[in-house]
Protein backbone atom coordinates (compact mmCIF):
# COMPACT_ATOMS: atom_id res chain seq x y z
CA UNK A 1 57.60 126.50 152.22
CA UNK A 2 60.60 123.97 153.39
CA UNK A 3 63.43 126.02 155.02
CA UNK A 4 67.04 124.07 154.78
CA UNK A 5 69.25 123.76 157.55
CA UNK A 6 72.68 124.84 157.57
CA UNK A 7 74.90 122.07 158.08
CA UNK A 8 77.32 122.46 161.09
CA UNK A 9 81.02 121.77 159.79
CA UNK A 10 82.98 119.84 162.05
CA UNK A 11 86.00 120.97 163.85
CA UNK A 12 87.55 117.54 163.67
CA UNK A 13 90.55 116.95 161.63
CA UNK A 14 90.53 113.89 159.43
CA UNK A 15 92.06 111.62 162.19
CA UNK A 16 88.80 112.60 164.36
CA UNK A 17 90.48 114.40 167.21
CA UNK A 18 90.00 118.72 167.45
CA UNK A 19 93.71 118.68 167.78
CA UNK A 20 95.49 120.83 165.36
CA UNK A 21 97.71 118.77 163.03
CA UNK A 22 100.09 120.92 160.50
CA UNK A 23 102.57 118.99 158.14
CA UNK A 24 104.29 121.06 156.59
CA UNK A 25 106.66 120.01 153.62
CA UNK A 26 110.23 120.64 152.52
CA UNK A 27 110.08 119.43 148.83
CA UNK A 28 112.49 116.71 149.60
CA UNK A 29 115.50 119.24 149.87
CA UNK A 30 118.39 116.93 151.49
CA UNK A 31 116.52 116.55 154.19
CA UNK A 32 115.89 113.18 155.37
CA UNK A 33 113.18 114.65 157.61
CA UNK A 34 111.13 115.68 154.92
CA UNK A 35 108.01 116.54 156.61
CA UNK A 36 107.59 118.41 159.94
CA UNK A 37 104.47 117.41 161.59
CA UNK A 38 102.87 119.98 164.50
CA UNK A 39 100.17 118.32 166.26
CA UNK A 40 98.90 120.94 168.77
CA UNK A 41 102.01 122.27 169.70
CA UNK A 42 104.55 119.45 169.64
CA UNK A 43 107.01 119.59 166.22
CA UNK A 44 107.94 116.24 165.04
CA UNK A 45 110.14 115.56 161.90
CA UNK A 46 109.26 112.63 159.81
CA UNK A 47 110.33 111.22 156.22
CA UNK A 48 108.23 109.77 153.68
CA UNK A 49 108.58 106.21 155.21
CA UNK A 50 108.12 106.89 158.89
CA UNK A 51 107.85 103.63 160.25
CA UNK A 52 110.48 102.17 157.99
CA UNK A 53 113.74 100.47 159.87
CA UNK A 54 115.65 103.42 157.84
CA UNK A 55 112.39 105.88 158.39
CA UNK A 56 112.48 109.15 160.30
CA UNK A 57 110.09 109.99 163.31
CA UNK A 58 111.59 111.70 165.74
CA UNK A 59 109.88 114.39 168.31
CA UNK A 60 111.97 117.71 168.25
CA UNK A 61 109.65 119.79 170.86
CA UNK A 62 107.08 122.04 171.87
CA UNK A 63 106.94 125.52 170.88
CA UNK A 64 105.06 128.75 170.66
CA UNK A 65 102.73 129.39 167.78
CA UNK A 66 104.81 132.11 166.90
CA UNK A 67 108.23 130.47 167.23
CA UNK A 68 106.53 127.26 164.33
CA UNK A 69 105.54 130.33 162.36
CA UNK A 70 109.10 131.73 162.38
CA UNK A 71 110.48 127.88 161.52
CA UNK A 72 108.21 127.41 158.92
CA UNK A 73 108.59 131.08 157.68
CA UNK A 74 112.29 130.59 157.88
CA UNK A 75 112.79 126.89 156.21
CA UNK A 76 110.23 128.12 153.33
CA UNK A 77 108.28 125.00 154.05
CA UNK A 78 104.88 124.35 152.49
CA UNK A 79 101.78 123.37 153.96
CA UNK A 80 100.65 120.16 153.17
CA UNK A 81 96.60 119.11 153.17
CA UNK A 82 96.39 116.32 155.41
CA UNK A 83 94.44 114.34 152.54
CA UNK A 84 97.87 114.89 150.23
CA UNK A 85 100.45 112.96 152.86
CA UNK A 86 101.62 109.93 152.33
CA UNK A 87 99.87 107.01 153.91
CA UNK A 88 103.12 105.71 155.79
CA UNK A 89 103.16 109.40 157.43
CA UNK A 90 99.28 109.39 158.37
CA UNK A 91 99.95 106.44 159.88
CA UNK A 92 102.81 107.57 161.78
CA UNK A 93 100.49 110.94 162.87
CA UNK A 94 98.01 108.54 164.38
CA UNK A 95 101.00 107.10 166.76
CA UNK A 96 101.25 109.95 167.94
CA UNK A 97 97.68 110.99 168.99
């Protein structure tokens, strides 16, 4: 009788690090920073075209865990699957790894 091992799910994000990335979105509500990006605990606001000349990517700060929940809780922002963002924006993430 064969016995099947469990396969141990990694911890790493898609961008290979154990860092926790968040992106969070606003639905495109006049913001031009539509997306606010947490990687560990630094909040960063970005717009669908990052790395554009007229692209947002700006670092805002770090904060608690419970002072992002509060932001996010209070802007009614959704969060995003990393596999869902825009390319531009992954690409901006990985900049700031």
């Amino acid at each position: 009788m064969a016995f099947k091992v469990k396969s141990r799910k990694s911890n790493k994000n898609l961008f290979g690090t154990k860092k926790r990335i968040d992106v969070y979105d606003d639905g495109g509500k006049d913001h031009i920073d539509r997306y606010t990006v947490v990687i560990g605990n630094d909040v960063y606001g970005m717009s669908a075209n990052p790395n554009s000349t007229y692209g947002v990517n700006q670092y805002d700060d770090r904060y608690s865990d419970e002072e992002i929940s509060r932001f996010v809780h209070n802007l009614k922002l959704k969060k995003v699957n990393l596999s869902e963002v825009p390319k531009d924006v992954k690409i901006a993430i990985k900049g700031r790894l």
